[in-house]
PDB file of N, CA and C in Angstrom:
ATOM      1  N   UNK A   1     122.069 130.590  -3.021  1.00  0.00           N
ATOM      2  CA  UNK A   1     121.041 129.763  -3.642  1.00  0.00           C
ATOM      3  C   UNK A   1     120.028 129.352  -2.574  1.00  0.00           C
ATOM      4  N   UNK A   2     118.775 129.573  -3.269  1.00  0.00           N
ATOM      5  CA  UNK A   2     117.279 129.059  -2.177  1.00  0.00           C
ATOM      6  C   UNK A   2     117.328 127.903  -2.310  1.00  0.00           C
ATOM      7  N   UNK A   3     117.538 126.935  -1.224  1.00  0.00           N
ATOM      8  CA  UNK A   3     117.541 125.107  -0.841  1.00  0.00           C
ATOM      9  C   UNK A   3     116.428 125.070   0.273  1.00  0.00           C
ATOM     10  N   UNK A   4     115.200 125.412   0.206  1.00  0.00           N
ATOM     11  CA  UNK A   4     113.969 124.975   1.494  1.00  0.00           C
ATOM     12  C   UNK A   4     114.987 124.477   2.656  1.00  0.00           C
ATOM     13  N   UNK A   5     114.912 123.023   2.030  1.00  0.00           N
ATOM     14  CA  UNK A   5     115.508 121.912   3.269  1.00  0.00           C
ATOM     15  C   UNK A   5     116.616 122.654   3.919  1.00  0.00           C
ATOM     16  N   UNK A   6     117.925 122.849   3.086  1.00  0.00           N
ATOM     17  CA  UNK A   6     118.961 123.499   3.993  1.00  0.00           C
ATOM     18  C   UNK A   6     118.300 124.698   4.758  1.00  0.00           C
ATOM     19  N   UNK A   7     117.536 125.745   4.310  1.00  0.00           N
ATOM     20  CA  UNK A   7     117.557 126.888   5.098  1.00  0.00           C
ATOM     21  C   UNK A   7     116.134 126.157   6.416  1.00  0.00           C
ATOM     22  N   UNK A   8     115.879 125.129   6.268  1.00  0.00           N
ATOM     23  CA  UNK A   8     114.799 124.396   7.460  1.00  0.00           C
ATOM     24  C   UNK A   8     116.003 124.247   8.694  1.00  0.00           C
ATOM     25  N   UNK A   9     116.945 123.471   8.528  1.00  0.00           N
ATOM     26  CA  UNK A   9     118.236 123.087   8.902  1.00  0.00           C
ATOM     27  C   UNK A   9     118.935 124.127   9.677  1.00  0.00           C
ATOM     28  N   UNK A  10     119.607 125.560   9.141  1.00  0.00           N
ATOM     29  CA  UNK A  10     120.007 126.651   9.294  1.00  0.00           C
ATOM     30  C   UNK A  10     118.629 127.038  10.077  1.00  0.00           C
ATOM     31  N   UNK A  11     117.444 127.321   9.943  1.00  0.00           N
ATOM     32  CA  UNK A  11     117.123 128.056  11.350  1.00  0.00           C
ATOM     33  C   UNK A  11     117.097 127.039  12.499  1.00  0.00           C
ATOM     34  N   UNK A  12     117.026 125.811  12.499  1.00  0.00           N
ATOM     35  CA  UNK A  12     116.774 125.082  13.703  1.00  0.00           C
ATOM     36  C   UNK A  12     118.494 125.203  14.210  1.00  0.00           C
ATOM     37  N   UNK A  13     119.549 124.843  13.278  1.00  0.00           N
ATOM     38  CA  UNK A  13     120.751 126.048  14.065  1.00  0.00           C
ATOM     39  C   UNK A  13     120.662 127.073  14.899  1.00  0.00           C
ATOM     40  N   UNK A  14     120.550 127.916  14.082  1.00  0.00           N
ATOM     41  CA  UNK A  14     120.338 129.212  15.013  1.00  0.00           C
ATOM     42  C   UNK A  14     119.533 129.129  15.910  1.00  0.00           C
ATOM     43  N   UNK A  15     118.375 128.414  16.248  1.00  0.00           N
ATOM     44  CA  UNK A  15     117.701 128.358  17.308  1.00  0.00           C
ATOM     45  C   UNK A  15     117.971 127.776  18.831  1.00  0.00           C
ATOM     46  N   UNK A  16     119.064 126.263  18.376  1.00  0.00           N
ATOM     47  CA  UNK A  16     119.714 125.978  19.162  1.00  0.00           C
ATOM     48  C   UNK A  16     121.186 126.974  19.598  1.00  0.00           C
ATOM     49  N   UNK A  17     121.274 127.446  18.329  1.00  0.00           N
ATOM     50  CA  UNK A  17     122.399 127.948  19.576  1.00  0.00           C
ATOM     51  C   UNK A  17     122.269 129.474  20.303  1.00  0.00           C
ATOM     52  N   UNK A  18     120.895 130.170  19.841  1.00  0.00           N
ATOM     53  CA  UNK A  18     120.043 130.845  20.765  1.00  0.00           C
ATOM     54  C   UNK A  18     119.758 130.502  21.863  1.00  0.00           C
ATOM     55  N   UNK A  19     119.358 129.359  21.924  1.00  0.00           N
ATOM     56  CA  UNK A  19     118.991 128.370  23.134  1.00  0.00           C
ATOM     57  C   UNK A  19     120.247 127.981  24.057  1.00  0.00           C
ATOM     58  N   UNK A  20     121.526 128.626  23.380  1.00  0.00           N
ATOM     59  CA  UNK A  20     122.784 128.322  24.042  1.00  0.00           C
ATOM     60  C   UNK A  20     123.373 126.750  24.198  1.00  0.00           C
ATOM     61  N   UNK A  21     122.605 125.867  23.026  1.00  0.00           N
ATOM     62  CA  UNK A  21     123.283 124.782  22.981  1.00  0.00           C
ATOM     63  C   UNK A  21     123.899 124.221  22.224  1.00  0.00           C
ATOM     64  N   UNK A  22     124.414 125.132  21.250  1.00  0.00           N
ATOM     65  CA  UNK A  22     125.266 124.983  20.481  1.00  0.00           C
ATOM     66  C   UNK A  22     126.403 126.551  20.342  1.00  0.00           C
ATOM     67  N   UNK A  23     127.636 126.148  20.657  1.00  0.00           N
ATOM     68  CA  UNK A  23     128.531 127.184  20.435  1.00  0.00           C
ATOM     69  C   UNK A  23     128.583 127.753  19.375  1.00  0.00           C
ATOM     70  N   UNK A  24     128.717 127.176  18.548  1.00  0.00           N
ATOM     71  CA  UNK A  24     128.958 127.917  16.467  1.00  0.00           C
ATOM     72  C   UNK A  24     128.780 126.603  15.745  1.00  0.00           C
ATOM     73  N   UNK A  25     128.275 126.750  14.221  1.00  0.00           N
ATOM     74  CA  UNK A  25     127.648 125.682  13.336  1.00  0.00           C
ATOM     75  C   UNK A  25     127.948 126.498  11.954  1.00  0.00           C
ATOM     76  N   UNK A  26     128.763 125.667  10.849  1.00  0.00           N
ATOM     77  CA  UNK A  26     129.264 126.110   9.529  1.00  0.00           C
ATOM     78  C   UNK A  26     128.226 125.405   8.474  1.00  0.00           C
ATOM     79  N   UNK A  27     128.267 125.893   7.757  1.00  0.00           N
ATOM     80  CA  UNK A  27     127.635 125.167   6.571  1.00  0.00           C
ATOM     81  C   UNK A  27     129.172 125.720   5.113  1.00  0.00           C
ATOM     82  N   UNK A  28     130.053 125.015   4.954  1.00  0.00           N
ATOM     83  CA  UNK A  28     130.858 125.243   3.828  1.00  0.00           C
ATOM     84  C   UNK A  28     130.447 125.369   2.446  1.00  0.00           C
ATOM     85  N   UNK A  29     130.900 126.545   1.657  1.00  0.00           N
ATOM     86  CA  UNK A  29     130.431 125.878   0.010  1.00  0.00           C
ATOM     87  C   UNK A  29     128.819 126.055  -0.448  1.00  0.00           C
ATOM     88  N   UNK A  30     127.917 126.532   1.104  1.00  0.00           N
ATOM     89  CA  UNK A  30     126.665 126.966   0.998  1.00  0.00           C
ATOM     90  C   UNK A  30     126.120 127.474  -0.705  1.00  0.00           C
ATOM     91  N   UNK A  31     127.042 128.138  -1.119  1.00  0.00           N
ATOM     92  CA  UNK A  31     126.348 128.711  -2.114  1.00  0.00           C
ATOM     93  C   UNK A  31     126.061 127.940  -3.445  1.00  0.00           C
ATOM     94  N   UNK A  32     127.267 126.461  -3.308  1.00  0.00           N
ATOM     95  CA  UNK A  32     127.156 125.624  -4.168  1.00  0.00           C
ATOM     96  C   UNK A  32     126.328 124.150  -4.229  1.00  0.00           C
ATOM     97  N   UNK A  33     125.113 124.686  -3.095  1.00  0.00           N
ATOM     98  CA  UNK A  33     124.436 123.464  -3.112  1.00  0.00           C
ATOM     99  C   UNK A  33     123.403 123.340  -3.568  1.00  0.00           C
ATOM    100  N   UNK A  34     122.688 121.860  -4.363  1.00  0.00           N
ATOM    101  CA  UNK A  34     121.536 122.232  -4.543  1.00  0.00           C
ATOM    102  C   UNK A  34     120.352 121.289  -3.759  1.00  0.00           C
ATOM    103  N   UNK A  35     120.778 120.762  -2.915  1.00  0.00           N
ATOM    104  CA  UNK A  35     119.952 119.752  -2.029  1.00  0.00           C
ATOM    105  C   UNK A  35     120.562 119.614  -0.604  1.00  0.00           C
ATOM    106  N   UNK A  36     119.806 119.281   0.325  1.00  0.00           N
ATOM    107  CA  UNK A  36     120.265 119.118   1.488  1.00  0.00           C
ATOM    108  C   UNK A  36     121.298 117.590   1.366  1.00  0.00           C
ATOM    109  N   UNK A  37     121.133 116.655   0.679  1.00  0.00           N
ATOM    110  CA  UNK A  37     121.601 115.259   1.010  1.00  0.00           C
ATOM    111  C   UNK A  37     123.425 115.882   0.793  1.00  0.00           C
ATOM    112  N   UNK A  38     123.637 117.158  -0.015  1.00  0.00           N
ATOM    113  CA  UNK A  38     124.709 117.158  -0.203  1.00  0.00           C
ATOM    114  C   UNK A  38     125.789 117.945   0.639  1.00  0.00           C
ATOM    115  N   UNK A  39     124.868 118.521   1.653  1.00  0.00           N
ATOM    116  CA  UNK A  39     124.852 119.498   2.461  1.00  0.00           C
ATOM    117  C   UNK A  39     126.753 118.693   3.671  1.00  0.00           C
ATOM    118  N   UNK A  40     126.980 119.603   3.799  1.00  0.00           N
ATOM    119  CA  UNK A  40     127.847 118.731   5.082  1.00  0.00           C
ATOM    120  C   UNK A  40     128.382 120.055   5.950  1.00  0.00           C
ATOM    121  N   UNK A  41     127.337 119.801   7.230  1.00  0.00           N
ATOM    122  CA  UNK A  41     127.272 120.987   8.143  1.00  0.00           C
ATOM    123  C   UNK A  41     128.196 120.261   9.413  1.00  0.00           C
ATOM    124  N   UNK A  42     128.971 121.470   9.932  1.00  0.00           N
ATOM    125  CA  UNK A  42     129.609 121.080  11.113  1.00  0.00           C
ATOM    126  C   UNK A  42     128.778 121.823  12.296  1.00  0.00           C
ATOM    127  N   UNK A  43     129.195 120.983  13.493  1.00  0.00           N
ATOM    128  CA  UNK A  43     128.874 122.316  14.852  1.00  0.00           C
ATOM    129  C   UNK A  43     129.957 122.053  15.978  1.00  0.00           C
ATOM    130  N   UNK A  44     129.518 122.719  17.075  1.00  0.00           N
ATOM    131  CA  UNK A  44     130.320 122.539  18.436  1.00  0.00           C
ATOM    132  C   UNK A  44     129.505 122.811  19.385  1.00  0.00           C
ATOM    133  N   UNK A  45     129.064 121.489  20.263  1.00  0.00           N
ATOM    134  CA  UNK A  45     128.402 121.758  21.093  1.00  0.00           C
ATOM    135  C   UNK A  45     128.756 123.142  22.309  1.00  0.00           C
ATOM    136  N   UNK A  46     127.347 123.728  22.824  1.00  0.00           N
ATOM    137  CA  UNK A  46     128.212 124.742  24.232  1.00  0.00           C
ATOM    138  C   UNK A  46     128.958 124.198  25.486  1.00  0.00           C
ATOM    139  N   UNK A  47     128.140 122.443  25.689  1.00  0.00           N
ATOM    140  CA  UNK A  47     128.657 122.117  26.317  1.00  0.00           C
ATOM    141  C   UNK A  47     128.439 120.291  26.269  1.00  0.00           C
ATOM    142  N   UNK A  48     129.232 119.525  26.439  1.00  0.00           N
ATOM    143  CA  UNK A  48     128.729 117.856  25.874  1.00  0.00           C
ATOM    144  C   UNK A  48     127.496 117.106  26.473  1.00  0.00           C
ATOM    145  N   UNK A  49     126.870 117.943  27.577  1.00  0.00           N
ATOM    146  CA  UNK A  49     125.736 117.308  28.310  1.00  0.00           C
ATOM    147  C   UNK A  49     124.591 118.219  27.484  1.00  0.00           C
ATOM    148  N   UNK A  50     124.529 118.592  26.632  1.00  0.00           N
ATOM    149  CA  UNK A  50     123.711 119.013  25.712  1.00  0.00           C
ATOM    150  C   UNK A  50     123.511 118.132  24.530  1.00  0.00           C
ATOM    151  N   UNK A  51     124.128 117.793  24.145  1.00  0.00           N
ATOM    152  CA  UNK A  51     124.731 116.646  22.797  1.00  0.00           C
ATOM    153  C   UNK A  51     123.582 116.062  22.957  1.00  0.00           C
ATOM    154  N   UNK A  52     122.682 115.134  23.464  1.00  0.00           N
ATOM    155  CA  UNK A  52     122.125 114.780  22.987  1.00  0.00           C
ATOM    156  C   UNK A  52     120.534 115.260  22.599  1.00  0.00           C
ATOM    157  N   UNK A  53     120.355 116.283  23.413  1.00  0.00           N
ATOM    158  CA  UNK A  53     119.286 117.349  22.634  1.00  0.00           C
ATOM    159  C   UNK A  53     119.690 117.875  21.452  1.00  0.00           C
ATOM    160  N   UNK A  54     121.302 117.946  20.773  1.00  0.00           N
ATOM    161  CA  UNK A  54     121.176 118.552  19.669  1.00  0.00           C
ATOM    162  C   UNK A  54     121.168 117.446  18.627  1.00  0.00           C
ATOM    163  N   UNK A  55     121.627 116.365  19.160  1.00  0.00           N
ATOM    164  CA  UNK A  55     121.045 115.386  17.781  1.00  0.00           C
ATOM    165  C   UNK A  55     119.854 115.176  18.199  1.00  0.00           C
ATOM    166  N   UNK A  56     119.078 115.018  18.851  1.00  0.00           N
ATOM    167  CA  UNK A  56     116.654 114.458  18.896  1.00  0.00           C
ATOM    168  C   UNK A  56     116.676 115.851  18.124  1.00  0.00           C
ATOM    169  N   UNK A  57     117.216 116.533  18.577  1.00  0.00           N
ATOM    170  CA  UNK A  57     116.548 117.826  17.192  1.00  0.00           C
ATOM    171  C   UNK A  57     116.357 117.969  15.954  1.00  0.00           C
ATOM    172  N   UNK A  58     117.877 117.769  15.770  1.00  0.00           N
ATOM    173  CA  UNK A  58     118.262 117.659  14.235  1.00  0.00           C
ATOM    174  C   UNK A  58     118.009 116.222  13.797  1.00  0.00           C
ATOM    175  N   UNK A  59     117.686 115.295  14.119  1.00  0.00           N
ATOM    176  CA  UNK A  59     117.407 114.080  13.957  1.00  0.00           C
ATOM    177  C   UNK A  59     115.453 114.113  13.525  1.00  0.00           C
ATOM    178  N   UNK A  60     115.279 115.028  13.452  1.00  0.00           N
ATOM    179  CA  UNK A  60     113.672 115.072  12.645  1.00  0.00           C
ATOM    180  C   UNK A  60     113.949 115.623  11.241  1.00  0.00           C
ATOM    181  N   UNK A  61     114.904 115.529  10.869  1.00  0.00           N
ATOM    182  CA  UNK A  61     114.895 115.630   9.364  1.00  0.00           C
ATOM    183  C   UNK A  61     115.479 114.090   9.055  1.00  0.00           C
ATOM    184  N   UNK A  62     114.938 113.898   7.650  1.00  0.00           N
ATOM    185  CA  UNK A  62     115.798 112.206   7.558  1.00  0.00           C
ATOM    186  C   UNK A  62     116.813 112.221   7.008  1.00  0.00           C
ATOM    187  N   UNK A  63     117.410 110.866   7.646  1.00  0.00           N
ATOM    188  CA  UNK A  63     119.309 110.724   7.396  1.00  0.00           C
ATOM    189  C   UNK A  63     120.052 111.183   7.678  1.00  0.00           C
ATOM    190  N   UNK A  64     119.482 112.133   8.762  1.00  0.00           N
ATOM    191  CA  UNK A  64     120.361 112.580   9.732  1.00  0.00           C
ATOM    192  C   UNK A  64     121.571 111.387  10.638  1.00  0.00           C
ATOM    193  N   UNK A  65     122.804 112.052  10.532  1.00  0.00           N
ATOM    194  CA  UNK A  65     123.467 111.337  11.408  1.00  0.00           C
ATOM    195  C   UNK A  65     125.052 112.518  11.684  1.00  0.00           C
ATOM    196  N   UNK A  66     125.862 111.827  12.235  1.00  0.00           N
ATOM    197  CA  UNK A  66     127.110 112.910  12.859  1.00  0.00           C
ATOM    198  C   UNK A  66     127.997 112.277  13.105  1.00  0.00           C
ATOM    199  N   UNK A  67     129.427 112.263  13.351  1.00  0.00           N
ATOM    200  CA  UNK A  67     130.583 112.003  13.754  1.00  0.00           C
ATOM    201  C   UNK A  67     131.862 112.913  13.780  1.00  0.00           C
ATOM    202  N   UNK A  68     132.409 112.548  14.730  1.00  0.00           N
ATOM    203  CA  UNK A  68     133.460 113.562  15.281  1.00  0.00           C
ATOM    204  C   UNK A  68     134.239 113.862  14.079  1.00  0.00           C
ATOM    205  N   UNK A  69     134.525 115.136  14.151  1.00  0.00           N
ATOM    206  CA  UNK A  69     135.392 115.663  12.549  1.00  0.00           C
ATOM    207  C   UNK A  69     136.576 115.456  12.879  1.00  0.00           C
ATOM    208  N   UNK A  70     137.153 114.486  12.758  1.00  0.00           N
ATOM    209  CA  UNK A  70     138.485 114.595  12.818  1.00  0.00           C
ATOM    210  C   UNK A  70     139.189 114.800  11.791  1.00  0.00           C
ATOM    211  N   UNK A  71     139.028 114.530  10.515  1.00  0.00           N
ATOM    212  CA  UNK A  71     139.860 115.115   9.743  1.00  0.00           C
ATOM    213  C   UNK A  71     140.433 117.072   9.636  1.00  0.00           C
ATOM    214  N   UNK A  72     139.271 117.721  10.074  1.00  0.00           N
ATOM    215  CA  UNK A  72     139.416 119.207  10.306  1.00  0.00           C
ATOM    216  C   UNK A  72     139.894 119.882   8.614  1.00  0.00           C
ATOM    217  N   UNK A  73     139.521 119.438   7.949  1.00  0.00           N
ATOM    218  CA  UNK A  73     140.053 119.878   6.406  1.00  0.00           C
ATOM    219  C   UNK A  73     138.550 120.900   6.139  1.00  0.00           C
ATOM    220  N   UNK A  74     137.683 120.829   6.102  1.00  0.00           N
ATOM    221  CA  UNK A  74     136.270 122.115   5.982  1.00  0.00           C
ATOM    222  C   UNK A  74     136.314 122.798   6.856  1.00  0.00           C
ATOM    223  N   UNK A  75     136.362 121.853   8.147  1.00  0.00           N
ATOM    224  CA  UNK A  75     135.923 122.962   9.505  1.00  0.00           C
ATOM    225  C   UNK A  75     136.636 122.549  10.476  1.00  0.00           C
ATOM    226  N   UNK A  76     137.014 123.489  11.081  1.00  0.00           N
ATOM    227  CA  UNK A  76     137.811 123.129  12.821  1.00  0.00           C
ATOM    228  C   UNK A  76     136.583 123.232  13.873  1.00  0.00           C
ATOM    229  N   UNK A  77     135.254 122.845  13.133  1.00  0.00           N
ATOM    230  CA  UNK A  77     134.366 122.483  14.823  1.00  0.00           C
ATOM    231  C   UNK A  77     134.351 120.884  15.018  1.00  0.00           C
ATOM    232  N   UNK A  78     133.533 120.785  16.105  1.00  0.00           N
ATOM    233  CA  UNK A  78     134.257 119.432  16.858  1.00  0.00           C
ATOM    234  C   UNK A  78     132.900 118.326  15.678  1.00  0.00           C
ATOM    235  N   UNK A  79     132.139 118.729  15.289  1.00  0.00           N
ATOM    236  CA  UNK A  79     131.053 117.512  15.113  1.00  0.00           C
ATOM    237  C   UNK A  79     130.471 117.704  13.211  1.00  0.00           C
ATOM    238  N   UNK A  80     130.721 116.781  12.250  1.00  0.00           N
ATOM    239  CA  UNK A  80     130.511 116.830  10.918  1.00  0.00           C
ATOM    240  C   UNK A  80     129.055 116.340  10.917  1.00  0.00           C
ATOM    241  N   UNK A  81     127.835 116.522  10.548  1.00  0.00           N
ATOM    242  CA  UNK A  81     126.885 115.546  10.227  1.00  0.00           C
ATOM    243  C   UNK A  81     126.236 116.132   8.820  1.00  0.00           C
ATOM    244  N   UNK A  82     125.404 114.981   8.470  1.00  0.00           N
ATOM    245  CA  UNK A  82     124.759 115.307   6.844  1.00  0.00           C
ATOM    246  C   UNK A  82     123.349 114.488   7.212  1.00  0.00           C
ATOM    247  N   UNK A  83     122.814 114.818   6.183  1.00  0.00           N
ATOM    248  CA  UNK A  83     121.197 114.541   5.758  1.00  0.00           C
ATOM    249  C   UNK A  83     121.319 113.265   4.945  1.00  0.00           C
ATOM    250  N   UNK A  84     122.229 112.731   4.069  1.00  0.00           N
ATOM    251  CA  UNK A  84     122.825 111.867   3.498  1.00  0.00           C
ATOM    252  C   UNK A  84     122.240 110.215   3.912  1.00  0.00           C
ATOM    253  N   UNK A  85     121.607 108.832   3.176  1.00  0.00           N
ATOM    254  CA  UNK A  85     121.924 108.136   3.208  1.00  0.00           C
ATOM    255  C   UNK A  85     122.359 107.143   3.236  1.00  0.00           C
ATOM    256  N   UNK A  86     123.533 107.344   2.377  1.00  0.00           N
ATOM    257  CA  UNK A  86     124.622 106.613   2.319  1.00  0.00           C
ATOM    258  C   UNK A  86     126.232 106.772   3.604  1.00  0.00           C
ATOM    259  N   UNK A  87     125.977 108.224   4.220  1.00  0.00           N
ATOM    260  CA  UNK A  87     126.945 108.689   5.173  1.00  0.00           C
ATOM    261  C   UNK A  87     126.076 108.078   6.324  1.00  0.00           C
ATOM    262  N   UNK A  88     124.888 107.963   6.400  1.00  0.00           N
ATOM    263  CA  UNK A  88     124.506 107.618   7.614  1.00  0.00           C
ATOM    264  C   UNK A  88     125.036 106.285   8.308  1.00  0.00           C
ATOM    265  N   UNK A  89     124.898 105.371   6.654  1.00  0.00           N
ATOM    266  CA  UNK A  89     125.096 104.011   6.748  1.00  0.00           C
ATOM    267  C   UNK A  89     126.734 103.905   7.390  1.00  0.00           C
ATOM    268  N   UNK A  90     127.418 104.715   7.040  1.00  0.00           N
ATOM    269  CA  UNK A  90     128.554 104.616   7.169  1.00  0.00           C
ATOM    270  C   UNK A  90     128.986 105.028   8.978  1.00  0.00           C
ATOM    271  N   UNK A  91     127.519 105.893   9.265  1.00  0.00           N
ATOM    272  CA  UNK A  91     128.457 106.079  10.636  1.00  0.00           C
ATOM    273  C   UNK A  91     127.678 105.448  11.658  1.00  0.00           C
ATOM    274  N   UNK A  92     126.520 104.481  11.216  1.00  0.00           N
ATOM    275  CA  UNK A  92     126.083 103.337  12.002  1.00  0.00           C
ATOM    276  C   UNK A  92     126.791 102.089  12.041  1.00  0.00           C
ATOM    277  N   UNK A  93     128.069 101.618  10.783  1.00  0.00           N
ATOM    278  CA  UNK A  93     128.939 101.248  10.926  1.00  0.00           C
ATOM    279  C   UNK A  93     130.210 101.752  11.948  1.00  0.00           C
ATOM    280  N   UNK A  94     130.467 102.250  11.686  1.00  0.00           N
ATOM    281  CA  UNK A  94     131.442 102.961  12.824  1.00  0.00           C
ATOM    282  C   UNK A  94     131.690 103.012  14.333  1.00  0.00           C
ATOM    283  N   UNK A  95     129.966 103.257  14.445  1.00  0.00           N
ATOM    284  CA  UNK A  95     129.486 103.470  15.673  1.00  0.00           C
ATOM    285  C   UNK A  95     129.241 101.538  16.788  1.00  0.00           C
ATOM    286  N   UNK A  96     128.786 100.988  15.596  1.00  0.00           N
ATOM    287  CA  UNK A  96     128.581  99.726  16.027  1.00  0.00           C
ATOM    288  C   UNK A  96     129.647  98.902  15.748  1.00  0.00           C
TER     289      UNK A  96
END
């Protein structure tokens, strides 16, 4: 399915991890989405002194936010974030 926003998302992926700063990045269930807010993309940084160029990046779309995946039930990469916000709210709680 054509989603603009997600496939905006998906190339600035691939670009970073062209750029070698991101190891690998999933998007689950892709085919069942119809908006980015519902989107829930994982990644893994290449290396953690990169981390914060890959969120100012991805952080120009709104409601952007991220937290460590620990549950590992979609994806076994290290970092969950969404476009979402109501998840955002939740991981500015967290965080603070």
């Amino acid at each position: 399915m054509y989603v603009k926003e997600i496939n905006e998302v998906k190339k600035q992926l691939d670009q970073l991890k062209s750029d070698g700063l991101i190891e690998n990045w999933e998007l689950p269930y892709e085919n069942l989405l119809t908006r980015l807010s519902a989107a829930i993309f994982f990644l893994t940084p290449a290396k953690e002194e990169m981390e914060p160029t890959i969120w100012k990046e991805l952080s120009k779309q709104e409601d952007f936010s991220f937290r460590l995946n620990q549950e590992k039930k979609l994806s076994g990469l290290m970092y969950r974030f969404t476009f979402e916000k109501a998840e955002k709210e939740k991981n500015l709680q967290r965080m603070g």
